[in-house]
PDB file of N, CA and C in Angstrom:
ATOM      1  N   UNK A   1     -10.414  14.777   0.434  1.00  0.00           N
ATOM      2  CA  UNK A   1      -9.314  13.923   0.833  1.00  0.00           C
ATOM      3  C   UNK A   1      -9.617  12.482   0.438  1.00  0.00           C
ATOM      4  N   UNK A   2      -8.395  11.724   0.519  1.00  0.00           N
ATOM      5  CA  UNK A   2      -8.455  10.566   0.206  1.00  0.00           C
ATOM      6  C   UNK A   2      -7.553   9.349   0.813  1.00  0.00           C
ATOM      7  N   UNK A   3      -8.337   8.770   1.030  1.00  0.00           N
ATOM      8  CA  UNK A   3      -7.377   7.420   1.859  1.00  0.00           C
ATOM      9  C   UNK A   3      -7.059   6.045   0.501  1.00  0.00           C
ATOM     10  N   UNK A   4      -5.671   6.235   0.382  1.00  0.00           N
ATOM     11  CA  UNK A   4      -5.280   4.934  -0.953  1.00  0.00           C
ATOM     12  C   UNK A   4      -4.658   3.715   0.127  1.00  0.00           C
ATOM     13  N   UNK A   5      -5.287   2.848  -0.302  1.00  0.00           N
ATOM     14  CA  UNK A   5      -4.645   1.429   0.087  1.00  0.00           C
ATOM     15  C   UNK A   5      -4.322   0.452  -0.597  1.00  0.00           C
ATOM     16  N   UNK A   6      -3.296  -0.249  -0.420  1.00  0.00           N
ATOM     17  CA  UNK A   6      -2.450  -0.722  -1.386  1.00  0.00           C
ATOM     18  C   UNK A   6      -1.760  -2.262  -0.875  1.00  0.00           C
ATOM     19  N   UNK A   7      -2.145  -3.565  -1.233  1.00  0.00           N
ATOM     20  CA  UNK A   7      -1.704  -4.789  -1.170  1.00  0.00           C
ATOM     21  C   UNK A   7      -0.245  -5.348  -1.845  1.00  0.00           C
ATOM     22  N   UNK A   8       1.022  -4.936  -0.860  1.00  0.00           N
ATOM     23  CA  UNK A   8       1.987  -5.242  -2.378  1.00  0.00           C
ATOM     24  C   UNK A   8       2.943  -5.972  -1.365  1.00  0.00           C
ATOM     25  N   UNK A   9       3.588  -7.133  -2.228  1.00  0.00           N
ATOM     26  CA  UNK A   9       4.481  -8.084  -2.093  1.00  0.00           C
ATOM     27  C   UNK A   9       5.742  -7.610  -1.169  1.00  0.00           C
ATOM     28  N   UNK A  10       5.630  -8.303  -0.080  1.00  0.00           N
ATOM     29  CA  UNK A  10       6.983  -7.265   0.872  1.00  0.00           C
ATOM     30  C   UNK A  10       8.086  -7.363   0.307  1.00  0.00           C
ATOM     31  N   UNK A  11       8.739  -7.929  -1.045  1.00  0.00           N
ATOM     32  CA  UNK A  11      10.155  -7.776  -1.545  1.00  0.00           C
ATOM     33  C   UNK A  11       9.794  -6.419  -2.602  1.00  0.00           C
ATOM     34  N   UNK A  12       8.475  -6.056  -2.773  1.00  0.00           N
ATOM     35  CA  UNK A  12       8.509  -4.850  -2.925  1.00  0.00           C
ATOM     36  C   UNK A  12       8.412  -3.324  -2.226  1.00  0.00           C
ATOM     37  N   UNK A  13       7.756  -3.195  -0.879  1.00  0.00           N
ATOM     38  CA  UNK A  13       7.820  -2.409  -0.317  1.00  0.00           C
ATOM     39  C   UNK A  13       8.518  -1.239   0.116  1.00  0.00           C
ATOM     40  N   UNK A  14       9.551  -1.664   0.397  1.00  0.00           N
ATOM     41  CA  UNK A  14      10.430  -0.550   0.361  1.00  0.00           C
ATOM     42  C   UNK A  14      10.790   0.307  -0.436  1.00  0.00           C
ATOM     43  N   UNK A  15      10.870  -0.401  -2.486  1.00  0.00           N
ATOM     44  CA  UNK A  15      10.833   0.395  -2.933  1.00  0.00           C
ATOM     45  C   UNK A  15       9.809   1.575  -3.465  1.00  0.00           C
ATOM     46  N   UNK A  16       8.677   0.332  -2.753  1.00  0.00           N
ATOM     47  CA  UNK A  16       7.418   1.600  -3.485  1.00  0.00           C
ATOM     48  C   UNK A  16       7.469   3.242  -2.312  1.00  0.00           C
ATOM     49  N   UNK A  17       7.772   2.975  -1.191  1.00  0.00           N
ATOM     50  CA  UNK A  17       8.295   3.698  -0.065  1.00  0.00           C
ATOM     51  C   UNK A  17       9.022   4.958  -0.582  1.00  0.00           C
ATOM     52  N   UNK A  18      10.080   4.355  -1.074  1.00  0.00           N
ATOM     53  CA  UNK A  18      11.242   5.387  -1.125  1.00  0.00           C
ATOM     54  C   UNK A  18      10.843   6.002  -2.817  1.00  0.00           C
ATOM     55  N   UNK A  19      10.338   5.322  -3.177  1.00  0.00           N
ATOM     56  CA  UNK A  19       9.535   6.282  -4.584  1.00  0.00           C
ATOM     57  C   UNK A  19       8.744   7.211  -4.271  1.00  0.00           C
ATOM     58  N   UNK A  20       7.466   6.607  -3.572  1.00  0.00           N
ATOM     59  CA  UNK A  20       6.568   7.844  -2.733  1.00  0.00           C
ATOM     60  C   UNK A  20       7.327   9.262  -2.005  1.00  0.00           C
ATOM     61  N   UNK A  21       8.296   8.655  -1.180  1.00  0.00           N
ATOM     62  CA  UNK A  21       9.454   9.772  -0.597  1.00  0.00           C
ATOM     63  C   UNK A  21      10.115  10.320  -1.934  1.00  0.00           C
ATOM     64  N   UNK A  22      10.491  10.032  -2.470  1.00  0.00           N
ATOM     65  CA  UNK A  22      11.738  10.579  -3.832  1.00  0.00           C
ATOM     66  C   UNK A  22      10.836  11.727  -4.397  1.00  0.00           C
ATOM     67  N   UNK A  23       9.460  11.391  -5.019  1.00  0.00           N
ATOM     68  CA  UNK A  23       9.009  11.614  -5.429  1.00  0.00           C
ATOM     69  C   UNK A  23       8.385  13.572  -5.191  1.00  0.00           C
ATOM     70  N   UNK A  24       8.851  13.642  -3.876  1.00  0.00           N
ATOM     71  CA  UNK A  24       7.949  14.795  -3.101  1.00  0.00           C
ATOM     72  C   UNK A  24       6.799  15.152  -2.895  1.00  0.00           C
ATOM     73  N   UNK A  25       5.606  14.248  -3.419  1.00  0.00           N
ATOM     74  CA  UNK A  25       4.576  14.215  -2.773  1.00  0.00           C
ATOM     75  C   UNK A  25       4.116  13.598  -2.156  1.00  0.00           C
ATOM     76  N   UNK A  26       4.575  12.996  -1.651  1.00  0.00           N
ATOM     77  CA  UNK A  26       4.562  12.142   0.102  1.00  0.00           C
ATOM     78  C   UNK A  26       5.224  12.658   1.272  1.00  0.00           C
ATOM     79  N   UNK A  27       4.916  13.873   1.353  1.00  0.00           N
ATOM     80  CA  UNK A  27       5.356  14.662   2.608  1.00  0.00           C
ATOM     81  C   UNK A  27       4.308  15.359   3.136  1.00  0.00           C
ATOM     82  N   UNK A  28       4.093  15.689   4.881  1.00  0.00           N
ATOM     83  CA  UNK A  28       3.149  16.338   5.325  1.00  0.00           C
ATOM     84  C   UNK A  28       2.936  17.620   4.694  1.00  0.00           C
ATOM     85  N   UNK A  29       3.917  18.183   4.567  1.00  0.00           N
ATOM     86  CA  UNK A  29       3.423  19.749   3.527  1.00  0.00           C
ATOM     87  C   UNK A  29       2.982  19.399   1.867  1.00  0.00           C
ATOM     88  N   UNK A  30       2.902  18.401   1.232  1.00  0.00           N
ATOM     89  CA  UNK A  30       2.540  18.400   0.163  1.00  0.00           C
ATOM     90  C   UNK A  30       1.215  17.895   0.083  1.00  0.00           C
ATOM     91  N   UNK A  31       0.755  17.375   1.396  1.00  0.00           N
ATOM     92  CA  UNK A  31      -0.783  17.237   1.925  1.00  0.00           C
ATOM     93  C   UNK A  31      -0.586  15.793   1.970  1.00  0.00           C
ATOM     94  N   UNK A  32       0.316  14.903   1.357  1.00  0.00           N
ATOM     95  CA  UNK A  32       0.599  13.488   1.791  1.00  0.00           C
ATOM     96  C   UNK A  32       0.640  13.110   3.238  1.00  0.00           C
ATOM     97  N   UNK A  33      -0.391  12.361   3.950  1.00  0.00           N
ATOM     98  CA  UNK A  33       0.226  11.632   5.416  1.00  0.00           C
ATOM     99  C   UNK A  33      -0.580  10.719   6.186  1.00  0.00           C
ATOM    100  N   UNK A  34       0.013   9.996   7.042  1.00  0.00           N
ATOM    101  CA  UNK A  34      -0.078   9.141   7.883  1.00  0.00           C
ATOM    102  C   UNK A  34       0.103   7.811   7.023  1.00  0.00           C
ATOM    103  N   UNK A  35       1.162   8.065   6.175  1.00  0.00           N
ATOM    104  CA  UNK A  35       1.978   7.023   5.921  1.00  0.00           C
ATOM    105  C   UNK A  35       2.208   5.911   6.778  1.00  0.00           C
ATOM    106  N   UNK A  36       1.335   4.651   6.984  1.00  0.00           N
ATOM    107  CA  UNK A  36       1.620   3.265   7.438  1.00  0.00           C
ATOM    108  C   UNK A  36       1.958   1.846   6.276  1.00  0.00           C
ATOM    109  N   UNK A  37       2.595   0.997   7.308  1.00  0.00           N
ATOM    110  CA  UNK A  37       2.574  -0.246   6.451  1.00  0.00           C
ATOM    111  C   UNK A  37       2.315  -1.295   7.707  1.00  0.00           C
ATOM    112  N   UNK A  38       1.354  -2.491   7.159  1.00  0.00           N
ATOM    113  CA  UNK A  38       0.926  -2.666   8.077  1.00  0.00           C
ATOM    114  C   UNK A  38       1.631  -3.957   7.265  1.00  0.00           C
ATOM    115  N   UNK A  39       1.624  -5.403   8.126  1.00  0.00           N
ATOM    116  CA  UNK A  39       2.102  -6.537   7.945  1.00  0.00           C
ATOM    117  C   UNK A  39       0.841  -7.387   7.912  1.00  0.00           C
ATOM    118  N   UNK A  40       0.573  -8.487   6.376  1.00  0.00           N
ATOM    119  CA  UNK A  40      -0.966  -9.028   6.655  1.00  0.00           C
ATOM    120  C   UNK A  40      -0.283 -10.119   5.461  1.00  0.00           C
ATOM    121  N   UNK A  41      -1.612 -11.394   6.254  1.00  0.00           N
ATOM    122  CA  UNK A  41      -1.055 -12.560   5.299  1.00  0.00           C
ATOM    123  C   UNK A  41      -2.390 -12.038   3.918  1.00  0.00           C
ATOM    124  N   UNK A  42      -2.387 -13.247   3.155  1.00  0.00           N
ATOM    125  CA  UNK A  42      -3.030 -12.947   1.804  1.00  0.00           C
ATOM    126  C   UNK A  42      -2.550 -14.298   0.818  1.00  0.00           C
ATOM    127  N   UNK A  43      -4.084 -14.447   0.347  1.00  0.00           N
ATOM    128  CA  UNK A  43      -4.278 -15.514  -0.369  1.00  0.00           C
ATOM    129  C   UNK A  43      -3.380 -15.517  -1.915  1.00  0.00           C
ATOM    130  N   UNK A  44      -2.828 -14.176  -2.037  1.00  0.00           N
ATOM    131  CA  UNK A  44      -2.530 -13.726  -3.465  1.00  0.00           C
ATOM    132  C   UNK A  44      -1.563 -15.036  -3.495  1.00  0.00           C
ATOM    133  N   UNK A  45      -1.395 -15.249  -4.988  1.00  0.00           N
ATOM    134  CA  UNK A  45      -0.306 -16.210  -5.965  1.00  0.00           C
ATOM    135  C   UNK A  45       0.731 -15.639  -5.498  1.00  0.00           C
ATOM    136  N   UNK A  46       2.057 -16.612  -5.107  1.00  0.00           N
ATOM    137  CA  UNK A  46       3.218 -16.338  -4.346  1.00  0.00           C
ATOM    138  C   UNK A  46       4.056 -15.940  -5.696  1.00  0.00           C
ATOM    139  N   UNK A  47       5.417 -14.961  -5.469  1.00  0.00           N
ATOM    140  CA  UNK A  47       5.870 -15.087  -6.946  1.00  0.00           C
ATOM    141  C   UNK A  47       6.939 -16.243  -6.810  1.00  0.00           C
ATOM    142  N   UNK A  48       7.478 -16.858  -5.994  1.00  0.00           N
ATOM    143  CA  UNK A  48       8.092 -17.608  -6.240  1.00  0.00           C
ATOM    144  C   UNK A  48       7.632 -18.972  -4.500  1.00  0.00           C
ATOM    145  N   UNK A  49       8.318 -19.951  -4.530  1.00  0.00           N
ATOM    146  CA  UNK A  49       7.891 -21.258  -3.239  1.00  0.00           C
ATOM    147  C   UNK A  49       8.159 -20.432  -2.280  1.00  0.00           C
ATOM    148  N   UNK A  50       9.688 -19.582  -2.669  1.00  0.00           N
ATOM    149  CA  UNK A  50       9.901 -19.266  -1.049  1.00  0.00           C
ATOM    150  C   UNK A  50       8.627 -17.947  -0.016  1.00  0.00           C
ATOM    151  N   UNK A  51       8.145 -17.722  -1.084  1.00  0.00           N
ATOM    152  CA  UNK A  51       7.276 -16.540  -0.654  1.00  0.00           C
ATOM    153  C   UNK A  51       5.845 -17.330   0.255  1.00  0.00           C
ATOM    154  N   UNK A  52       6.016 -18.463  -0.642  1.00  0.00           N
ATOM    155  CA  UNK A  52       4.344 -19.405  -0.300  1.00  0.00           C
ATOM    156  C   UNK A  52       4.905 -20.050   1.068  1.00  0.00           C
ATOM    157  N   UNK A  53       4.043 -19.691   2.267  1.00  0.00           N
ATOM    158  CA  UNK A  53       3.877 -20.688   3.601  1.00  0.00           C
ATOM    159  C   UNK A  53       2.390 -20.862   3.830  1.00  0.00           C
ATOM    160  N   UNK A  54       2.195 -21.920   4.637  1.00  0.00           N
ATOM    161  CA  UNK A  54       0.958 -22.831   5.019  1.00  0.00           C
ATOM    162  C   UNK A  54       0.530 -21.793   6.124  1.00  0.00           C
ATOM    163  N   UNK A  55      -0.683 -21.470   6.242  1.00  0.00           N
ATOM    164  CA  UNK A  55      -1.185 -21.002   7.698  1.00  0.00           C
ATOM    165  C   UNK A  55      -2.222 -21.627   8.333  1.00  0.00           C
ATOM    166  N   UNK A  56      -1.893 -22.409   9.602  1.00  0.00           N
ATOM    167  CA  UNK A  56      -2.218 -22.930  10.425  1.00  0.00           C
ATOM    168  C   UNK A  56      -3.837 -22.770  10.592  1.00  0.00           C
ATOM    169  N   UNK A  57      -3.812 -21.280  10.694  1.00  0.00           N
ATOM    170  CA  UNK A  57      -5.064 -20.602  11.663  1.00  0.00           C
ATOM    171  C   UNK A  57      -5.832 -21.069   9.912  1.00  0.00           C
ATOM    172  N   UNK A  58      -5.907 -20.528   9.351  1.00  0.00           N
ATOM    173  CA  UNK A  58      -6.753 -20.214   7.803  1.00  0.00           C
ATOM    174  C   UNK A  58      -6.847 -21.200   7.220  1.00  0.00           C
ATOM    175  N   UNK A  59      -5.440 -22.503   7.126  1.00  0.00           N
ATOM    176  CA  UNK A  59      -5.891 -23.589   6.655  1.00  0.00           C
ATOM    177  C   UNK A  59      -5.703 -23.824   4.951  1.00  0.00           C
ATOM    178  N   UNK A  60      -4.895 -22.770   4.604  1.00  0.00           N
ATOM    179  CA  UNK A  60      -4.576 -22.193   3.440  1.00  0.00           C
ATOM    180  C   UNK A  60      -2.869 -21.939   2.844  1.00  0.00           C
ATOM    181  N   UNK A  61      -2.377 -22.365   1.798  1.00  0.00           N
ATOM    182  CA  UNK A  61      -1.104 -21.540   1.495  1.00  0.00           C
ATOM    183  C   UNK A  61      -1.523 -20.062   1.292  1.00  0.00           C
ATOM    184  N   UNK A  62      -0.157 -19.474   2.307  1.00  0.00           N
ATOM    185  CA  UNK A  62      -0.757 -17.924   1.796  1.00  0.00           C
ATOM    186  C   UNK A  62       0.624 -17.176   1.848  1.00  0.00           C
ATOM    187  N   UNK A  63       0.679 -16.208   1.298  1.00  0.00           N
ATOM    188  CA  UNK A  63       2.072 -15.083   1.263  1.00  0.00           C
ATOM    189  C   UNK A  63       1.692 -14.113   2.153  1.00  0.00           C
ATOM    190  N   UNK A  64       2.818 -13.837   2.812  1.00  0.00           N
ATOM    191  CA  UNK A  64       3.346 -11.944   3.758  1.00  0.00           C
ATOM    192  C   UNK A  64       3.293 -11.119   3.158  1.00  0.00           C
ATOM    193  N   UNK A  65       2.748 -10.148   3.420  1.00  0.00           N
ATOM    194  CA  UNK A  65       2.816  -8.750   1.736  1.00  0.00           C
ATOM    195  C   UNK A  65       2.879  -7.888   3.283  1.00  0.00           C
ATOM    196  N   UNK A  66       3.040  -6.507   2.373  1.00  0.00           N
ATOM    197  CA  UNK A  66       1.823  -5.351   3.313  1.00  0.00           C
ATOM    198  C   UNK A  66       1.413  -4.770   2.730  1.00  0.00           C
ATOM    199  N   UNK A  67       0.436  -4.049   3.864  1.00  0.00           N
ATOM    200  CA  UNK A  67      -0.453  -3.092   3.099  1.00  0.00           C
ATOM    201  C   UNK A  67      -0.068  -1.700   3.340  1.00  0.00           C
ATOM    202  N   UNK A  68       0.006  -0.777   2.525  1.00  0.00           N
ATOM    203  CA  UNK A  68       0.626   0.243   2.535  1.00  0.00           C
ATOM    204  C   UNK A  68      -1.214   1.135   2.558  1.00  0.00           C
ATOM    205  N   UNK A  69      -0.829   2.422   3.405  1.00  0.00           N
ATOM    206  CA  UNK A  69      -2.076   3.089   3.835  1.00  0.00           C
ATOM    207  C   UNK A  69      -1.477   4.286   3.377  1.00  0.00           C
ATOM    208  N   UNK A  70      -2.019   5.697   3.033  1.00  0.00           N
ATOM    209  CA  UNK A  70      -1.940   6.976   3.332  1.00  0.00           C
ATOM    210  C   UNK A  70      -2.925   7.346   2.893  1.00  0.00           C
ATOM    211  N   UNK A  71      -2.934   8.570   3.355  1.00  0.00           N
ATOM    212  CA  UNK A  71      -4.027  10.025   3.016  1.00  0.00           C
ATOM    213  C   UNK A  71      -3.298  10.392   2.100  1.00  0.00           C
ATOM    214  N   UNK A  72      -4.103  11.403   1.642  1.00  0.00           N
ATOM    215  CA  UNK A  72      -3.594  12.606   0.211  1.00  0.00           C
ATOM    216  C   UNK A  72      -4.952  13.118  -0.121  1.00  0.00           C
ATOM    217  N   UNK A  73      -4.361  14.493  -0.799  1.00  0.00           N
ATOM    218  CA  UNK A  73      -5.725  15.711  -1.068  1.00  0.00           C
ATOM    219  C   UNK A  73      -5.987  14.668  -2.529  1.00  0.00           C
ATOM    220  N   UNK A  74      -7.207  15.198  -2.993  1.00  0.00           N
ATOM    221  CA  UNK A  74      -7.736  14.364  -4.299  1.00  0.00           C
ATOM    222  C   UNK A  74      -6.857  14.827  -5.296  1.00  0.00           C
ATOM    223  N   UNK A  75      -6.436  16.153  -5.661  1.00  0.00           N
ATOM    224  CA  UNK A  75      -5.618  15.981  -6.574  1.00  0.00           C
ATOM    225  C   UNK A  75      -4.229  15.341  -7.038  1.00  0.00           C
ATOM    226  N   UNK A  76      -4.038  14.739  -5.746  1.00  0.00           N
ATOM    227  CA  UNK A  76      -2.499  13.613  -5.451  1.00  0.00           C
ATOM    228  C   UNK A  76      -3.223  11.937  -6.157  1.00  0.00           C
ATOM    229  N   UNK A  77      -3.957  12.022  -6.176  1.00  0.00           N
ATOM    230  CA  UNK A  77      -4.532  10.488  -6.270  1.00  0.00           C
ATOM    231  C   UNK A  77      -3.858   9.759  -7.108  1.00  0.00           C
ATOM    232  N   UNK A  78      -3.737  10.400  -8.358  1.00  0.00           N
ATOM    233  CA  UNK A  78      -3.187   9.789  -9.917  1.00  0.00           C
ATOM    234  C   UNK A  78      -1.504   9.965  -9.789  1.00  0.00           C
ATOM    235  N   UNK A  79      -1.123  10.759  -9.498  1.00  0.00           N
ATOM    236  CA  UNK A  79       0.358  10.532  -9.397  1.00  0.00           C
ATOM    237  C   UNK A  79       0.863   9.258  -8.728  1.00  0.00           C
ATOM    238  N   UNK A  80      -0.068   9.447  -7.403  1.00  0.00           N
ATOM    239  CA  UNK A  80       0.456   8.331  -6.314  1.00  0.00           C
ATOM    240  C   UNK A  80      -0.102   6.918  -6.597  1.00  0.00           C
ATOM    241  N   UNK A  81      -1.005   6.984  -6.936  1.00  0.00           N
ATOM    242  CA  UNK A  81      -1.509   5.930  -7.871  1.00  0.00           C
ATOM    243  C   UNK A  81       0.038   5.198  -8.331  1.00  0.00           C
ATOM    244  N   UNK A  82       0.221   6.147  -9.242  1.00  0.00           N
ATOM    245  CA  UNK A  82       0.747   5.614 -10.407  1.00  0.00           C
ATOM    246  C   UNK A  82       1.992   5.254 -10.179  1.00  0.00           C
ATOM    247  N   UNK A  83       2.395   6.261  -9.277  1.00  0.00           N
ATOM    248  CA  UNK A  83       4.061   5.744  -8.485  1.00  0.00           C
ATOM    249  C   UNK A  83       3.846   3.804  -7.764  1.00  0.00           C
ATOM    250  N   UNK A  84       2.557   3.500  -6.810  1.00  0.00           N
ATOM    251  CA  UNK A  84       2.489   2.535  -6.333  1.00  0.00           C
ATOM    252  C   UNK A  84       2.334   1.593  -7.653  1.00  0.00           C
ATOM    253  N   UNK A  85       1.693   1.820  -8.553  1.00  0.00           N
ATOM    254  CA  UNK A  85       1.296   0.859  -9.459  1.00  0.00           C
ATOM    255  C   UNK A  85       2.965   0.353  -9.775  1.00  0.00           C
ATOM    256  N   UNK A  86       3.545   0.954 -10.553  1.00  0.00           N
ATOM    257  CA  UNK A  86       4.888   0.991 -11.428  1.00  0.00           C
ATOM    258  C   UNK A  86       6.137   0.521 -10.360  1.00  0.00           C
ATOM    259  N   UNK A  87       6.362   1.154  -9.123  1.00  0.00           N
ATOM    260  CA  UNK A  87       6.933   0.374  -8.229  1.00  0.00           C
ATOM    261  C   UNK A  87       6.925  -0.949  -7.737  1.00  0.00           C
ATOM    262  N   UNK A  88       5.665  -1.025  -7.786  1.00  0.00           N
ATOM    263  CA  UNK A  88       4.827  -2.422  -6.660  1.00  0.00           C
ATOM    264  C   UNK A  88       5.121  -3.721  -7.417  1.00  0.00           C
ATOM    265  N   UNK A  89       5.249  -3.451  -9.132  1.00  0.00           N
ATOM    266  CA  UNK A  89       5.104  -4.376 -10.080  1.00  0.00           C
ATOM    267  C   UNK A  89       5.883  -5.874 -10.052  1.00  0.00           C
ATOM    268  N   UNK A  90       5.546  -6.505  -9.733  1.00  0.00           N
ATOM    269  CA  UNK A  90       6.600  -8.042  -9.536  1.00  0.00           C
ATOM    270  C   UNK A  90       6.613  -9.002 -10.722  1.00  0.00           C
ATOM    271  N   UNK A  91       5.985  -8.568 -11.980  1.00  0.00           N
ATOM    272  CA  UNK A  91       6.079  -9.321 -13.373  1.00  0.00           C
ATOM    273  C   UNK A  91       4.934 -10.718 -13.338  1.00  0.00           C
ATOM    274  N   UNK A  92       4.451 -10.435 -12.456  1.00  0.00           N
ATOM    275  CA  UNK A  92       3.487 -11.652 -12.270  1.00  0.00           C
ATOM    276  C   UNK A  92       1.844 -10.233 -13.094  1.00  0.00           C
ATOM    277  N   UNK A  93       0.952 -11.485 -13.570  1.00  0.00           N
ATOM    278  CA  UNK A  93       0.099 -10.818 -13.685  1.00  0.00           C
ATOM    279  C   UNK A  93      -1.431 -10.062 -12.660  1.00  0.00           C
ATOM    280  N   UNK A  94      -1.406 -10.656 -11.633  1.00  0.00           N
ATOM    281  CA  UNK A  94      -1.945 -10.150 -10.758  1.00  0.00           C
ATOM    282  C   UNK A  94      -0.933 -10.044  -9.460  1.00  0.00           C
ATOM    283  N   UNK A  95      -0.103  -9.079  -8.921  1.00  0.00           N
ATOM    284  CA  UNK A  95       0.535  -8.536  -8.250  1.00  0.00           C
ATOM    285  C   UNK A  95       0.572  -8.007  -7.100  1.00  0.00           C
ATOM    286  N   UNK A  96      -1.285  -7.475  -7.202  1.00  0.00           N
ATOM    287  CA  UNK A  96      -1.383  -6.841  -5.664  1.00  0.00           C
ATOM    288  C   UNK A  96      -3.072  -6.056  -5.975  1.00  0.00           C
ATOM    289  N   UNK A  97      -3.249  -5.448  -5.298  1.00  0.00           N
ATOM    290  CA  UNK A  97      -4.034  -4.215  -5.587  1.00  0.00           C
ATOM    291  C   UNK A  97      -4.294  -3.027  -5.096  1.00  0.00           C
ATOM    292  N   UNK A  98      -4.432  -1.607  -5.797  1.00  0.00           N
ATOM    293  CA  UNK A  98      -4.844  -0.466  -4.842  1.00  0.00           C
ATOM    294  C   UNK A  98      -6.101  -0.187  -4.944  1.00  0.00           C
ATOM    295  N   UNK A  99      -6.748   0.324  -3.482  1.00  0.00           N
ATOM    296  CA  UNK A  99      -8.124   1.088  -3.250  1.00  0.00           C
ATOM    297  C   UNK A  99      -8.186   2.228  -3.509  1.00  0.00           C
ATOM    298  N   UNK A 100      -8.478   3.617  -3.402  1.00  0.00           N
ATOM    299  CA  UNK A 100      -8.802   4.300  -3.437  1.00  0.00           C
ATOM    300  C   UNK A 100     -10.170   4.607  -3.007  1.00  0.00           C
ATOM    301  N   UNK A 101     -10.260   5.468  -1.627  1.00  0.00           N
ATOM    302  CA  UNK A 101     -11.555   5.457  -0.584  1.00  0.00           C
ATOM    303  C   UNK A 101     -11.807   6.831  -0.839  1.00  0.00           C
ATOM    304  N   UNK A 102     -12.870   7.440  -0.582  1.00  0.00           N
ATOM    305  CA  UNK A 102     -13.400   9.095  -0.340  1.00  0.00           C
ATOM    306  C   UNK A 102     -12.963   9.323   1.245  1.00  0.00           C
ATOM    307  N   UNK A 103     -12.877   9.892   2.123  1.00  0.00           N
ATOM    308  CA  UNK A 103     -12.800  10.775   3.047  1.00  0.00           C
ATOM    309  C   UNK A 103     -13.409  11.642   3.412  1.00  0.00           C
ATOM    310  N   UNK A 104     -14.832  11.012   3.773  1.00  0.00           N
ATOM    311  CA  UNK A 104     -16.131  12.281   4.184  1.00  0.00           C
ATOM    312  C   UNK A 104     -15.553  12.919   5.291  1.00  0.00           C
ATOM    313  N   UNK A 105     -14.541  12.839   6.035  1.00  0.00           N
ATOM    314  CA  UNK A 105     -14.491  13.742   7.621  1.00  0.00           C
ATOM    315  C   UNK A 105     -13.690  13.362   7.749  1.00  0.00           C
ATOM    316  N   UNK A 106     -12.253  14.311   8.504  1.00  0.00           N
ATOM    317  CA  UNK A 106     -11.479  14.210   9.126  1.00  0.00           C
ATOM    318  C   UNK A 106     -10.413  14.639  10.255  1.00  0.00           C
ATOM    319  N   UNK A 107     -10.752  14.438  11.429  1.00  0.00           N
ATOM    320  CA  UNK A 107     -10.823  15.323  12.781  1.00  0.00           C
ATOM    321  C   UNK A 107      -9.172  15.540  13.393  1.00  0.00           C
ATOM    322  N   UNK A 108      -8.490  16.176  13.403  1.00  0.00           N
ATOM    323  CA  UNK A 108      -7.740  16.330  14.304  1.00  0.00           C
ATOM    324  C   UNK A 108      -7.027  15.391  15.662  1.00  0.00           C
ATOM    325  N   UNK A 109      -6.793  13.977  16.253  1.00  0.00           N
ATOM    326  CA  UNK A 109      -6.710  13.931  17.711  1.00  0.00           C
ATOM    327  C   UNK A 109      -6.809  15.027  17.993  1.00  0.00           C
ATOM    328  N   UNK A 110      -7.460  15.367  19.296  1.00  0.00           N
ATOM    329  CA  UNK A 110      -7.417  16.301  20.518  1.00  0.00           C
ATOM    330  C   UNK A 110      -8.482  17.830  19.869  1.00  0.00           C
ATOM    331  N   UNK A 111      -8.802  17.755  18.827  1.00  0.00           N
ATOM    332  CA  UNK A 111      -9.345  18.935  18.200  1.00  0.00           C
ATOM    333  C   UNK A 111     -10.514  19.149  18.548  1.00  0.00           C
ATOM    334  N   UNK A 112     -11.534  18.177  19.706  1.00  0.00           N
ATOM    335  CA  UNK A 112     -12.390  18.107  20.087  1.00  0.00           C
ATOM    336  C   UNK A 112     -12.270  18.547  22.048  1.00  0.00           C
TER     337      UNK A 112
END
């Protein structure tokens, strides 16, 4: 298994979302899940002023993105990959980035 994480511009999100969904391998039976998006600031290059705000706490201009999380069996990696890459894309040259983690163990809630 594999946990992909993914830094992308929130005027993109949704569509990388509904690609992952369109797509059919982002469903619990296709071994895709626990689909989150989490809300996080980030130093990345804004694509345009309105994206760039000052943060107080950090002391920094920084942009709103999220981070998009899921699982998937290893052989999903490259598709989904590739769906986030091609979706996520905002024409800027550094855009975002995905992880790709291993998954030594993974338990059930309550399976204990």
């Amino acid at each position: 298994m594999k946990e992909i994480k993914a830094y992308i511009h929130n005027h993109r999100i949704g569509d990388v979302i509904r690609a992952l969904k369109d797509s059919g391998q982002c469903n619990a039976s296709a071994g895709c899940r626990n689909l989150a998006v989490i809300p996080v600031q980030s130093l990345l290059k804004a694509v345009d002023a309105r994206e760039q705000h000052y943060s107080i706490e950090l002391a920094e201009e920084v942009i709103y993105e999220s981070k998009l999380e899921l699982i998937c069996e290893d052989h999903q990696v490259d598709e989904l990959v590739g769906i986030i890459a091609r979706t996520a894309r905002t024409g800027q040259a550094d855009p975002g980035w995905i992880f790709v983690i291993d998954i030594v163990r993974a338990i059930p809630v309550g399976a204990m």
